[in-house]
PDB file of N, CA and C in Angstrom:
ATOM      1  N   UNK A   1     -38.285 -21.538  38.085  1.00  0.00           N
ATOM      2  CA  UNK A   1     -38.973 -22.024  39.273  1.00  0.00           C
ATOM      3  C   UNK A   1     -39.621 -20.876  40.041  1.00  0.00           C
ATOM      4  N   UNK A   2     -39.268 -19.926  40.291  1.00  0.00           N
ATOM      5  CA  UNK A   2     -39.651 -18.781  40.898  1.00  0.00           C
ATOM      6  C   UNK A   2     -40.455 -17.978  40.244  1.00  0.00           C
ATOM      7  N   UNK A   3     -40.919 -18.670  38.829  1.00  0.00           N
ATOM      8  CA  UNK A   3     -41.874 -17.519  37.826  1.00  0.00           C
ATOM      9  C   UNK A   3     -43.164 -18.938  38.859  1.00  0.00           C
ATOM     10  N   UNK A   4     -43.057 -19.649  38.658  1.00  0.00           N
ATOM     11  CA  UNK A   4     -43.834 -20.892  39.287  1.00  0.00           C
ATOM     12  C   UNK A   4     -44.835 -20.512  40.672  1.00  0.00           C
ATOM     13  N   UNK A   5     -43.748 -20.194  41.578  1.00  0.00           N
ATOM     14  CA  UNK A   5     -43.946 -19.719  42.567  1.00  0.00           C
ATOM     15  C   UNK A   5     -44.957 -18.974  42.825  1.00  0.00           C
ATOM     16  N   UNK A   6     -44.330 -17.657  42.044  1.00  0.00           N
ATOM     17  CA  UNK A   6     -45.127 -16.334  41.747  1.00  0.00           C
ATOM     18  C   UNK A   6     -46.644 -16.499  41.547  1.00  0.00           C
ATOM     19  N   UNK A   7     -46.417 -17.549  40.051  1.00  0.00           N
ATOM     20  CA  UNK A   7     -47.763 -17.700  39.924  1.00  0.00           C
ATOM     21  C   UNK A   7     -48.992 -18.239  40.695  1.00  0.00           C
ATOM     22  N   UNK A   8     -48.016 -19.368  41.306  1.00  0.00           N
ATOM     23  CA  UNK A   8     -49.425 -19.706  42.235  1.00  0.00           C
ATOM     24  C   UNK A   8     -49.826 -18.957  43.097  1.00  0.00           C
ATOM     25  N   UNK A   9     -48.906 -18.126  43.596  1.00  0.00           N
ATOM     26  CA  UNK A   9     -49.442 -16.946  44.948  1.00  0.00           C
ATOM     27  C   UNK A   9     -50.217 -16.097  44.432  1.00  0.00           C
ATOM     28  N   UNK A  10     -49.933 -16.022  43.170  1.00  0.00           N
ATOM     29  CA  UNK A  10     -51.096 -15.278  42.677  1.00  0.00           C
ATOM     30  C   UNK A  10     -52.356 -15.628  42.420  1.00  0.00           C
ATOM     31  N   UNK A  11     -52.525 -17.048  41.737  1.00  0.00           N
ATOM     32  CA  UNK A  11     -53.902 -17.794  41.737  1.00  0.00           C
ATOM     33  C   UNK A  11     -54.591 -17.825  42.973  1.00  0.00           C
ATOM     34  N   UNK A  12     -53.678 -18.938  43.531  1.00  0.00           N
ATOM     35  CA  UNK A  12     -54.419 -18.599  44.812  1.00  0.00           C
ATOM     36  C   UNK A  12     -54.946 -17.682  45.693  1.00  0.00           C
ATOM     37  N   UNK A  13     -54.547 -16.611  45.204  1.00  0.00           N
ATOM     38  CA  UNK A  13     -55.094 -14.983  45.927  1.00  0.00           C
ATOM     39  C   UNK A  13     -56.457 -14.589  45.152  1.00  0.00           C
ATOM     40  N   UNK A  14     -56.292 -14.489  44.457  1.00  0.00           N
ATOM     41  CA  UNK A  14     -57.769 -14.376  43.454  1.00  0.00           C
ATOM     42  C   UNK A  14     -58.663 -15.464  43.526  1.00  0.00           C
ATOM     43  N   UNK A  15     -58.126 -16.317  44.162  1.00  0.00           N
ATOM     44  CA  UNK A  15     -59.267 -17.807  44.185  1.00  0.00           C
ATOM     45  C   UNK A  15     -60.008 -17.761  45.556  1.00  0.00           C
ATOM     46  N   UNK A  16     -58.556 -17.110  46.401  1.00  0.00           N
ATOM     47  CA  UNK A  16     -59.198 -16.478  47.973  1.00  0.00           C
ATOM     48  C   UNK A  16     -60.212 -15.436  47.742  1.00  0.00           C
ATOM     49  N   UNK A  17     -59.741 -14.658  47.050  1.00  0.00           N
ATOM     50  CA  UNK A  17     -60.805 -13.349  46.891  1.00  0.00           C
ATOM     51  C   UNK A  17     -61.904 -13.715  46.247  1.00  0.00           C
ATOM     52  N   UNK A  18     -62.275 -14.448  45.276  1.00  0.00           N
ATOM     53  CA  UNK A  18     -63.079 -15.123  44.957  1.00  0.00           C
ATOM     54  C   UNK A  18     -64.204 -15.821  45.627  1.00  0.00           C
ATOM     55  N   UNK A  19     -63.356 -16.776  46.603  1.00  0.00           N
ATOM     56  CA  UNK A  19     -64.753 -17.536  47.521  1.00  0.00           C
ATOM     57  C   UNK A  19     -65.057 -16.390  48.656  1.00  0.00           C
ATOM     58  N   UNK A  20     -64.195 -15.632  49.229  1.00  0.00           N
ATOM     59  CA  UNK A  20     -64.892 -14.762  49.956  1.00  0.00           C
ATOM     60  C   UNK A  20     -65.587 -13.843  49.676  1.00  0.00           C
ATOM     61  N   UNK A  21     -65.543 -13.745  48.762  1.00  0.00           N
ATOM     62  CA  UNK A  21     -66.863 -12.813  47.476  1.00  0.00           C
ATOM     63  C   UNK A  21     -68.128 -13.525  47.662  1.00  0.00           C
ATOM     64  N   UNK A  22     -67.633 -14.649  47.438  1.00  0.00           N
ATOM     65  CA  UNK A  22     -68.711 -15.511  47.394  1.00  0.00           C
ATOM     66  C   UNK A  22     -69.689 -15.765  48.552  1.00  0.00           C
ATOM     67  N   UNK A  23     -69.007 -15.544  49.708  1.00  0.00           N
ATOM     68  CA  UNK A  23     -69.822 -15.791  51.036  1.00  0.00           C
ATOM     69  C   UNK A  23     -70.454 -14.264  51.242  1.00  0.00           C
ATOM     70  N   UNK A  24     -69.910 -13.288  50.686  1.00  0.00           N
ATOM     71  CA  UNK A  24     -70.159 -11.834  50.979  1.00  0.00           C
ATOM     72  C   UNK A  24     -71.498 -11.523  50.125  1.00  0.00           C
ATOM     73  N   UNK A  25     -71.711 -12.125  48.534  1.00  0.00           N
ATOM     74  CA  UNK A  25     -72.548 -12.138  47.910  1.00  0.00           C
ATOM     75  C   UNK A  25     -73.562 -13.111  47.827  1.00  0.00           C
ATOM     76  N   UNK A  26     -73.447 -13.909  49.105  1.00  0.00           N
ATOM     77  CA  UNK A  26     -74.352 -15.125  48.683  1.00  0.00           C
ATOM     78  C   UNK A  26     -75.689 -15.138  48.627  1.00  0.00           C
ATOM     79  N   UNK A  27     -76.132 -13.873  48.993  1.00  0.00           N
ATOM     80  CA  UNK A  27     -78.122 -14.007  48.687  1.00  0.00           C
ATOM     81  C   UNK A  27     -78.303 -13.519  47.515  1.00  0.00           C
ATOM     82  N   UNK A  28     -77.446 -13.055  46.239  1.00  0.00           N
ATOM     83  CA  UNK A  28     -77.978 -12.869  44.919  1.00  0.00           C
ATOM     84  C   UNK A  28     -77.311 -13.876  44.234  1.00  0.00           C
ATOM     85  N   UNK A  29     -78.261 -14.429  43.238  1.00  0.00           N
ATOM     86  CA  UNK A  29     -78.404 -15.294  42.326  1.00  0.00           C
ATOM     87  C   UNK A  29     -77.435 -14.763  41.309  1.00  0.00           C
ATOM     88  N   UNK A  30     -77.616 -13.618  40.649  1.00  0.00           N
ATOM     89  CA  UNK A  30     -76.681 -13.185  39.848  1.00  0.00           C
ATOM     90  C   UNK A  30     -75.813 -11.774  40.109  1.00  0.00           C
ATOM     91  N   UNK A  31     -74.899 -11.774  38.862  1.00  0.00           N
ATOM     92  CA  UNK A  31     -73.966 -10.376  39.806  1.00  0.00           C
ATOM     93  C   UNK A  31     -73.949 -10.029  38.321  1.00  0.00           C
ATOM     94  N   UNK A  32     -73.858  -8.279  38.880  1.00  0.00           N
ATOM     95  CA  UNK A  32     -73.188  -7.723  37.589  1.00  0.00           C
ATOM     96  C   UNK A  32     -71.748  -7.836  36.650  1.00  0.00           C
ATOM     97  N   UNK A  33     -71.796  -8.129  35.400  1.00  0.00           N
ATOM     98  CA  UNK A  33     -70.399  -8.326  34.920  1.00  0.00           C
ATOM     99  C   UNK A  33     -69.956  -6.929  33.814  1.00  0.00           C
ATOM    100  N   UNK A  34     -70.982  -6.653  33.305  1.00  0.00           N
ATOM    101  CA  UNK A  34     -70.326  -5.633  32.193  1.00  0.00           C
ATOM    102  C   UNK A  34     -71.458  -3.843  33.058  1.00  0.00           C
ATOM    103  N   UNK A  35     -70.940  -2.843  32.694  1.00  0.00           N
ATOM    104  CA  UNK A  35     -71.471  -1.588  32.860  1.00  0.00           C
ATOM    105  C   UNK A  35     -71.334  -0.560  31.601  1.00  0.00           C
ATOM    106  N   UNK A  36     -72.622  -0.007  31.772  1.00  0.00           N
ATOM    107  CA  UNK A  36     -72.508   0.970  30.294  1.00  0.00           C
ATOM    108  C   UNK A  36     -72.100   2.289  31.311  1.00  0.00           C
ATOM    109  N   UNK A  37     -71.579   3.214  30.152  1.00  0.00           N
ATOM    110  CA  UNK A  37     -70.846   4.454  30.612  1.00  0.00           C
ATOM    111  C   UNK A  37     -72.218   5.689  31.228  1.00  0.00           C
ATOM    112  N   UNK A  38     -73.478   5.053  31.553  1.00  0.00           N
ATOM    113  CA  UNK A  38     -74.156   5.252  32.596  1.00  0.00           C
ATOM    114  C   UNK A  38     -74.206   4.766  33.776  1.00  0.00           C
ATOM    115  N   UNK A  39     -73.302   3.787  34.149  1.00  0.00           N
ATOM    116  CA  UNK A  39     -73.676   3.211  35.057  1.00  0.00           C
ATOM    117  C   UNK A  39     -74.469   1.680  35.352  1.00  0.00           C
ATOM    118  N   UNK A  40     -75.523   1.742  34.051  1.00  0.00           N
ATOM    119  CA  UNK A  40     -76.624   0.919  33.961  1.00  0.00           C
ATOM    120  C   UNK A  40     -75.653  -0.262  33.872  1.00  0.00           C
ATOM    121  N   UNK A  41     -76.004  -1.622  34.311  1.00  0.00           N
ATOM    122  CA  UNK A  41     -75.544  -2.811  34.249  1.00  0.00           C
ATOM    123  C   UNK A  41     -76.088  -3.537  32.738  1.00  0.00           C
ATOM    124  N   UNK A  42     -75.085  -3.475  31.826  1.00  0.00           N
ATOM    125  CA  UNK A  42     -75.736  -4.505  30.454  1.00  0.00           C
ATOM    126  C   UNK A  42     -75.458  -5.502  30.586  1.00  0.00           C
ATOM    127  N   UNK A  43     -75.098  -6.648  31.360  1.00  0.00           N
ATOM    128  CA  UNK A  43     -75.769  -7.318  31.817  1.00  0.00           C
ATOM    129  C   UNK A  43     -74.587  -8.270  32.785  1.00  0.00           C
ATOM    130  N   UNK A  44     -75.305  -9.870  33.289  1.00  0.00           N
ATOM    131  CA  UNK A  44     -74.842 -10.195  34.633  1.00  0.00           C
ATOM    132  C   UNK A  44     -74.959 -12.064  34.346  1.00  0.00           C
ATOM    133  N   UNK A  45     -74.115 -12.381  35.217  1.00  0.00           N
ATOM    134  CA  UNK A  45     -73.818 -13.668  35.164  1.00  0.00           C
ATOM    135  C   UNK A  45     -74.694 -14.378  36.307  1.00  0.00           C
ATOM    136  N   UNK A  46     -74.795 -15.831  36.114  1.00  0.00           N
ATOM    137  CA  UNK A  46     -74.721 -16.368  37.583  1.00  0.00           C
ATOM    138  C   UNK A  46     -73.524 -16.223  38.771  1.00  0.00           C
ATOM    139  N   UNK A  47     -73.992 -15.952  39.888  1.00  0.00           N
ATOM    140  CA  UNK A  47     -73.328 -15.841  41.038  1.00  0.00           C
ATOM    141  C   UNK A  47     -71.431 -16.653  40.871  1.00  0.00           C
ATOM    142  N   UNK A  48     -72.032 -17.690  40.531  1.00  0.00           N
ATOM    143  CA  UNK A  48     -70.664 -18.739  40.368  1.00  0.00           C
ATOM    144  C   UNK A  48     -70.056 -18.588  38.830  1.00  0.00           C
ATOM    145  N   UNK A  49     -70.590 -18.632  38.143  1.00  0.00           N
ATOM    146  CA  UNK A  49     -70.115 -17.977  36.915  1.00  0.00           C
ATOM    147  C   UNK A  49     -69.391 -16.619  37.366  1.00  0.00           C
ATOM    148  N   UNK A  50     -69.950 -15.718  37.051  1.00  0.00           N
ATOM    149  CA  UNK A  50     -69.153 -14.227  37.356  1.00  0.00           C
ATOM    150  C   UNK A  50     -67.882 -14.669  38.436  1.00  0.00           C
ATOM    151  N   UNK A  51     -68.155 -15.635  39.764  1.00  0.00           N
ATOM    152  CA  UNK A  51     -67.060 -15.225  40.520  1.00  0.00           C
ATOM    153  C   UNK A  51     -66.275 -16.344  40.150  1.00  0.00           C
ATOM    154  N   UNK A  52     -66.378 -16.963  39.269  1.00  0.00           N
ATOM    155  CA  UNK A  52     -65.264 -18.500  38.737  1.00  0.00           C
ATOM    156  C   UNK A  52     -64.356 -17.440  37.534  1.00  0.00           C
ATOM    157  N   UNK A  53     -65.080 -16.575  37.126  1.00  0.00           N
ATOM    158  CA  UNK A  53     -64.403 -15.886  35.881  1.00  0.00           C
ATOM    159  C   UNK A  53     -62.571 -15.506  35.836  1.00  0.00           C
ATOM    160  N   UNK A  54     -62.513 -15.197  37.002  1.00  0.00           N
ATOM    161  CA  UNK A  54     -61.629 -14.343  36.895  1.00  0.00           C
ATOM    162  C   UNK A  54     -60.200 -15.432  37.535  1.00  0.00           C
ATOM    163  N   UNK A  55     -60.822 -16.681  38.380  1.00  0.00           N
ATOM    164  CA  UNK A  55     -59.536 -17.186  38.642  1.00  0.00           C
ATOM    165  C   UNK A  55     -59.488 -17.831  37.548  1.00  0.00           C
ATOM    166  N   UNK A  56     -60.298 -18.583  36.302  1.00  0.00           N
ATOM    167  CA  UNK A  56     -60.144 -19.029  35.165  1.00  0.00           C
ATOM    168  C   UNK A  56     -58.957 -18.457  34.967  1.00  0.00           C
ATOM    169  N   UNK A  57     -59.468 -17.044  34.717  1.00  0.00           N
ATOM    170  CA  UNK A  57     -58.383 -16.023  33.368  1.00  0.00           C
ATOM    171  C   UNK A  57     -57.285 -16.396  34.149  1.00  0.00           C
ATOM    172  N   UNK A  58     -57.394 -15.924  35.156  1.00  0.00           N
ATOM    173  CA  UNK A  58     -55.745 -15.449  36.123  1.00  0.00           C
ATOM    174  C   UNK A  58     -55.203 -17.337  35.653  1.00  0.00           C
ATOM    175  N   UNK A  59     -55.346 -17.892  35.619  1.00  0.00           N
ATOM    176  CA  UNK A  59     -54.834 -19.568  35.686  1.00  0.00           C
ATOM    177  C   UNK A  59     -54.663 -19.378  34.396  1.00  0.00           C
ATOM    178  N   UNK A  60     -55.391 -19.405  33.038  1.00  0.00           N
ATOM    179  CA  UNK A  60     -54.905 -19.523  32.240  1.00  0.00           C
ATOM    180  C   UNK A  60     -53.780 -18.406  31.335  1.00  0.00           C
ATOM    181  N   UNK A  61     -53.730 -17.347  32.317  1.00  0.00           N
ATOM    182  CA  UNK A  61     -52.849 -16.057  31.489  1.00  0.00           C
ATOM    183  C   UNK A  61     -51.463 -16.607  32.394  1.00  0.00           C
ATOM    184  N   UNK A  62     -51.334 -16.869  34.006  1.00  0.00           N
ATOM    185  CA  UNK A  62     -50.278 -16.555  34.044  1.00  0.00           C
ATOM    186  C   UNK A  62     -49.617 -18.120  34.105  1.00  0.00           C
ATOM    187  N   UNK A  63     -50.635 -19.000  33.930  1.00  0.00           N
ATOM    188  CA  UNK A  63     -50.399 -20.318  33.649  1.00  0.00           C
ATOM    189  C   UNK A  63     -49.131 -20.371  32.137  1.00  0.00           C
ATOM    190  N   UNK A  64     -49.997 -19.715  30.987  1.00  0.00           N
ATOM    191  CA  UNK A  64     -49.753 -19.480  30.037  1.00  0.00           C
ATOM    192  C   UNK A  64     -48.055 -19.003  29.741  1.00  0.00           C
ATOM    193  N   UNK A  65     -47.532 -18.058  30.688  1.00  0.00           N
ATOM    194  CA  UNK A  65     -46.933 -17.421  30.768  1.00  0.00           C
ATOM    195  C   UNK A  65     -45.329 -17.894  31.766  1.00  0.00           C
ATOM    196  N   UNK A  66     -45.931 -18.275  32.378  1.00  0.00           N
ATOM    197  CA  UNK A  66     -45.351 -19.534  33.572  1.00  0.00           C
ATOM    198  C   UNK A  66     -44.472 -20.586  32.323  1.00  0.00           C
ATOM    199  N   UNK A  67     -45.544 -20.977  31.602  1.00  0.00           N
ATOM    200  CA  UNK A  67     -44.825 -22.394  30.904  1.00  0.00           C
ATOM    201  C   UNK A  67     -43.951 -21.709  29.621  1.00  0.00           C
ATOM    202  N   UNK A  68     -44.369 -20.722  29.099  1.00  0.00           N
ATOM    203  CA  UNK A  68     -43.619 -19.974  28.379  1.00  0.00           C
ATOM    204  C   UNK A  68     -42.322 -19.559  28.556  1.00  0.00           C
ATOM    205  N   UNK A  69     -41.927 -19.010  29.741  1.00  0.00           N
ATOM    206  CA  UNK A  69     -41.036 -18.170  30.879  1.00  0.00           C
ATOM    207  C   UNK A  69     -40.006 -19.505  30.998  1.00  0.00           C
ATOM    208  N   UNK A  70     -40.903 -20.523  31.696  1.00  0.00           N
ATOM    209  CA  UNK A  70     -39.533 -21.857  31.742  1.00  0.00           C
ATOM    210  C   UNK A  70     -39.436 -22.456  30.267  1.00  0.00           C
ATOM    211  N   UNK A  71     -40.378 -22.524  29.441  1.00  0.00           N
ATOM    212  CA  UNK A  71     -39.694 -23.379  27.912  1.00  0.00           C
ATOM    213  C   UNK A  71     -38.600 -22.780  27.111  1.00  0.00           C
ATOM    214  N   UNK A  72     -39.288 -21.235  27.255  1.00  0.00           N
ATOM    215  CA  UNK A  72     -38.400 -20.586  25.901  1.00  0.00           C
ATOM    216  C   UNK A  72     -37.574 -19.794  26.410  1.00  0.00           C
ATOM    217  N   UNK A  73     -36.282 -19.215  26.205  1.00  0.00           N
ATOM    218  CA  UNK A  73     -35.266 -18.627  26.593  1.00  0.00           C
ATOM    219  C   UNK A  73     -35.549 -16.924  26.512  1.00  0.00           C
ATOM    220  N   UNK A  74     -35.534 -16.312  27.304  1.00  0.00           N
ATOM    221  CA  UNK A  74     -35.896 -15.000  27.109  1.00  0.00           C
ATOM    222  C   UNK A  74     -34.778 -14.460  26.511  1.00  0.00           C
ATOM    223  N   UNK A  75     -34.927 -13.217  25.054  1.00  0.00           N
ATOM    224  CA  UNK A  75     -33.838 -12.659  24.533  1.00  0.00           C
ATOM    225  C   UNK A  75     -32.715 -12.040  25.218  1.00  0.00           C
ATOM    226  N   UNK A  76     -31.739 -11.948  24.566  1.00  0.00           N
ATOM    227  CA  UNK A  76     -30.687 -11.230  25.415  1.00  0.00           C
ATOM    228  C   UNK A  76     -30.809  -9.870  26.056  1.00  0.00           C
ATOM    229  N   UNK A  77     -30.143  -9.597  26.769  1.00  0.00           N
ATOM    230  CA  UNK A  77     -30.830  -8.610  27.982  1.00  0.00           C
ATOM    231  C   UNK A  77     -32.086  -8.875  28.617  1.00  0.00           C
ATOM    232  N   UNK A  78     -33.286  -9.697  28.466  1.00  0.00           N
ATOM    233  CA  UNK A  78     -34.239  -9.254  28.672  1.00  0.00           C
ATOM    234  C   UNK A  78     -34.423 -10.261  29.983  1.00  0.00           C
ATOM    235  N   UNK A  79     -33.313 -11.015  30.539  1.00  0.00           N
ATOM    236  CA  UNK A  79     -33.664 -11.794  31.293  1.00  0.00           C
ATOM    237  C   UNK A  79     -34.242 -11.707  32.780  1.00  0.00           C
ATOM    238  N   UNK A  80     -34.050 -10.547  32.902  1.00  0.00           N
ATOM    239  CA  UNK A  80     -34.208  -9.740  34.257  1.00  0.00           C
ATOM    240  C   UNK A  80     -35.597  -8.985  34.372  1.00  0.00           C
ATOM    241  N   UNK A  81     -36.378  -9.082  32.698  1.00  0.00           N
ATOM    242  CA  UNK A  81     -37.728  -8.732  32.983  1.00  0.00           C
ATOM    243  C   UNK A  81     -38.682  -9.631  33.152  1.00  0.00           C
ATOM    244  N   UNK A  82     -38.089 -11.056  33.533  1.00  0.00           N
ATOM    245  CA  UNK A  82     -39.463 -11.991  33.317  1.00  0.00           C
ATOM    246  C   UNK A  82     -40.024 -11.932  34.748  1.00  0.00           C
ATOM    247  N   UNK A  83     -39.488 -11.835  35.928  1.00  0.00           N
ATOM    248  CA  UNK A  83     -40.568 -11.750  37.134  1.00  0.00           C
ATOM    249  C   UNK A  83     -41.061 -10.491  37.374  1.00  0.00           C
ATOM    250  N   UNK A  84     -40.237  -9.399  36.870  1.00  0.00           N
ATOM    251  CA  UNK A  84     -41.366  -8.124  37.124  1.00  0.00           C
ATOM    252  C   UNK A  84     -42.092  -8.167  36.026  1.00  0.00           C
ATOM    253  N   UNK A  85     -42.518  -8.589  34.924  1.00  0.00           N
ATOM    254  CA  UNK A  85     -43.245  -8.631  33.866  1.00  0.00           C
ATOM    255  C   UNK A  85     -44.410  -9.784  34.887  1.00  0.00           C
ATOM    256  N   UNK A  86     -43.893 -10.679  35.428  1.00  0.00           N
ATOM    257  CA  UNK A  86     -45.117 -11.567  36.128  1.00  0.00           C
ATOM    258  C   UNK A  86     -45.585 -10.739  37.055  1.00  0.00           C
ATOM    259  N   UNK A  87     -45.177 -10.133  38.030  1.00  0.00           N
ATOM    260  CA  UNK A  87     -45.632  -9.652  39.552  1.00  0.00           C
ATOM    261  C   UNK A  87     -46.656  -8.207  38.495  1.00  0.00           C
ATOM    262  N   UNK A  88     -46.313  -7.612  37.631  1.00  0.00           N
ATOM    263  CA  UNK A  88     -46.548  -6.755  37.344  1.00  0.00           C
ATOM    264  C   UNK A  88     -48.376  -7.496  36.777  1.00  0.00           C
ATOM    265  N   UNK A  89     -48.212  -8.894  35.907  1.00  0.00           N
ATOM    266  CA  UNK A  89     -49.627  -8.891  35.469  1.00  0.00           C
ATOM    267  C   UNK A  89     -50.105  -9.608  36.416  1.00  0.00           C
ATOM    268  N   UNK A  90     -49.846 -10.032  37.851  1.00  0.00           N
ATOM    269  CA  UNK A  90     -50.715 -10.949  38.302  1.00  0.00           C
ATOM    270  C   UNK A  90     -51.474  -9.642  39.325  1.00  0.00           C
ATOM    271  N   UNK A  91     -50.212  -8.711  39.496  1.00  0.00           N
ATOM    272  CA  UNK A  91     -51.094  -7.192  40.775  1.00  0.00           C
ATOM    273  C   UNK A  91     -51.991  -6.700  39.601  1.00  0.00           C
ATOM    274  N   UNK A  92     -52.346  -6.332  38.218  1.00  0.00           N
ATOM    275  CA  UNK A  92     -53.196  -6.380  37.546  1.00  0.00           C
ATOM    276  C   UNK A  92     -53.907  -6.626  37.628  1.00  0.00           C
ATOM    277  N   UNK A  93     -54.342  -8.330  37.634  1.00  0.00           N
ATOM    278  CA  UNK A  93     -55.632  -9.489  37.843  1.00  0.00           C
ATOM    279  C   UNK A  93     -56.120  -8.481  39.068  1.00  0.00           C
ATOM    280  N   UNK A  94     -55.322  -8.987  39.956  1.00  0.00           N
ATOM    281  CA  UNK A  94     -55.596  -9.091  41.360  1.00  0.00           C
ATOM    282  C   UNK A  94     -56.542  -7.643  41.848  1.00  0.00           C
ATOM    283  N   UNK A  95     -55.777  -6.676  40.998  1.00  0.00           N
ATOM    284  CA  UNK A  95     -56.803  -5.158  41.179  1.00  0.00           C
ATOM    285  C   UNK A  95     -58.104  -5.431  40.070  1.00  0.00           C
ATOM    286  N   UNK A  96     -58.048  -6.003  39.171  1.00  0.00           N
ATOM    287  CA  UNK A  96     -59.091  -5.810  38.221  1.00  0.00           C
ATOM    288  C   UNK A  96     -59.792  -6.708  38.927  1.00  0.00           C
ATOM    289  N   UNK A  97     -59.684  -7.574  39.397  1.00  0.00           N
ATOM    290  CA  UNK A  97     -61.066  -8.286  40.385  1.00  0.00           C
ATOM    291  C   UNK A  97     -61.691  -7.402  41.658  1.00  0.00           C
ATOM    292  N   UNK A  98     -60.760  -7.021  42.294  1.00  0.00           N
ATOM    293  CA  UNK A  98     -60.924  -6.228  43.351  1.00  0.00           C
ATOM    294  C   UNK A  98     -61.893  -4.939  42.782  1.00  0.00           C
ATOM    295  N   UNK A  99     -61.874  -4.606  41.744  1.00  0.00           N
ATOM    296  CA  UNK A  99     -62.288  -3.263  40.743  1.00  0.00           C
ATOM    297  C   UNK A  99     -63.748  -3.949  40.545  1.00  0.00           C
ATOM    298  N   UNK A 100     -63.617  -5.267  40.130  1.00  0.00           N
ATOM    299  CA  UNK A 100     -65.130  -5.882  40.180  1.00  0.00           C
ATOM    300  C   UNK A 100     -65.994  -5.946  41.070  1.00  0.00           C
ATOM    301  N   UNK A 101     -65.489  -6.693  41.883  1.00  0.00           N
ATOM    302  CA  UNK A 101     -66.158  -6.821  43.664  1.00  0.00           C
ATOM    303  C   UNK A 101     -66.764  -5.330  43.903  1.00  0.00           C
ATOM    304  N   UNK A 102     -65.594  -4.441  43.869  1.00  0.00           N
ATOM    305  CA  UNK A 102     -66.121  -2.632  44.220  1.00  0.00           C
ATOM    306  C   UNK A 102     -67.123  -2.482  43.343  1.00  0.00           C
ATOM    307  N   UNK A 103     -67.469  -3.038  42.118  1.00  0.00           N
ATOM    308  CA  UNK A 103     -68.587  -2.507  41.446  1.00  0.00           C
ATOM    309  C   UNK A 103     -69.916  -2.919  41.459  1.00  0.00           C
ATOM    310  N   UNK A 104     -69.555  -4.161  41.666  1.00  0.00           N
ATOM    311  CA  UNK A 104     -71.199  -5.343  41.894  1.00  0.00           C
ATOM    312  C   UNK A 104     -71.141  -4.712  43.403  1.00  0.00           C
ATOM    313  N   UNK A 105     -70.521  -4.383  44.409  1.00  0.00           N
ATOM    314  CA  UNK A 105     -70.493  -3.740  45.914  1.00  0.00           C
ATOM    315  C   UNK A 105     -71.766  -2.323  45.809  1.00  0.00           C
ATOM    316  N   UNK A 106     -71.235  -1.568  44.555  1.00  0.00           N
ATOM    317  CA  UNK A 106     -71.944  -0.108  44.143  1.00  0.00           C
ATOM    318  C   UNK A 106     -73.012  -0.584  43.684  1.00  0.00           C
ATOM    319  N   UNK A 107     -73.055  -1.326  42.817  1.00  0.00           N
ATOM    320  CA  UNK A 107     -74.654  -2.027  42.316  1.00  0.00           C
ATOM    321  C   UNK A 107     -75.440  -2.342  43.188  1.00  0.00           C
ATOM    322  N   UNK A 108     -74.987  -3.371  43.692  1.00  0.00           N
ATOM    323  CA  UNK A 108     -76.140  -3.996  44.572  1.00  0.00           C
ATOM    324  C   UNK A 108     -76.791  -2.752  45.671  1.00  0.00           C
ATOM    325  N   UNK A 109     -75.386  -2.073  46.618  1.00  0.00           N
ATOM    326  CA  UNK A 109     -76.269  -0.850  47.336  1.00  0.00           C
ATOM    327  C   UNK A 109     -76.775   0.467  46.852  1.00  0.00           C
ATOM    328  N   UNK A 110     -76.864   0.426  45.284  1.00  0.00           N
ATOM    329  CA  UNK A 110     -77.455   1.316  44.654  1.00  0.00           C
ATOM    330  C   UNK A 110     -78.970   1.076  44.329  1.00  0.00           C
ATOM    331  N   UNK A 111     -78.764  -0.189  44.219  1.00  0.00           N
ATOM    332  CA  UNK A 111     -80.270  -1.086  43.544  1.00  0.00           C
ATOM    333  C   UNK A 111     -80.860  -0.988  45.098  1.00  0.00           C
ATOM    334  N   UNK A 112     -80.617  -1.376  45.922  1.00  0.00           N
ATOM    335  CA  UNK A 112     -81.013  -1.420  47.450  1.00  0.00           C
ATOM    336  C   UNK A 112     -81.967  -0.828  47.766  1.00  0.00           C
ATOM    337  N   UNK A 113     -81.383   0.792  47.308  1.00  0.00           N
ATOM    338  CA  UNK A 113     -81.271   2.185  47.695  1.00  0.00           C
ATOM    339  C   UNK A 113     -83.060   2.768  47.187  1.00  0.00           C
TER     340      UNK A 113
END
């Protein structure tokens, strides 16, 4: 029940960060999603695409993981790693979006510029 928990505080945080992305980015049509090791943007999604991306993943990884955690019995000893194994991949998501936002953030006031 508490892997449960976890998870939704976590969705829902990335779904927060998400629409407020969304109000922050709302005069471009599209956003950057991938970067070459110049910098250069190879290429970019729609606005809602790019920012739907990531609560997808986060829902279906720790969704995934959630139903796993309560079906199957974790091996012996290992029972004590299933919520820091969760908290550990959902602060993951949660920075790798945040890592996004900072980059379409550098793009856009680079392109500006």
């Amino acid at each position: 029940m508490g892997t449960l928990i976890v998870s939704v505080i976590f969705i829902l945080t990335i779904c927060a960060l998400a629409c407020r992305a969304n109000v922050r980015f709302h005069s471009e049509a599209r956003l950057p999603m991938q970067w070459g090791l110049t910098g250069q943007v190879n290429w970019s999604a729609p606005r809602g695409v790019a920012l739907a991306f990531m609560p997808i993943l986060a829902a279906a990884l720790l969704g995934f993981f959630t139903y796993m955690s309560i079906n199957i019995a974790p091996r012996a000893g290992q029972e004590g790693l299933v919520l820091p194994v969760l908290i550990i991949m959902g602060a993951t998501l949660v920075v790798a979006q945040l890592l996004h936002f900072w980059l379409i953030e550098r793009t856009l006031r680079r392109n500006a510029d």
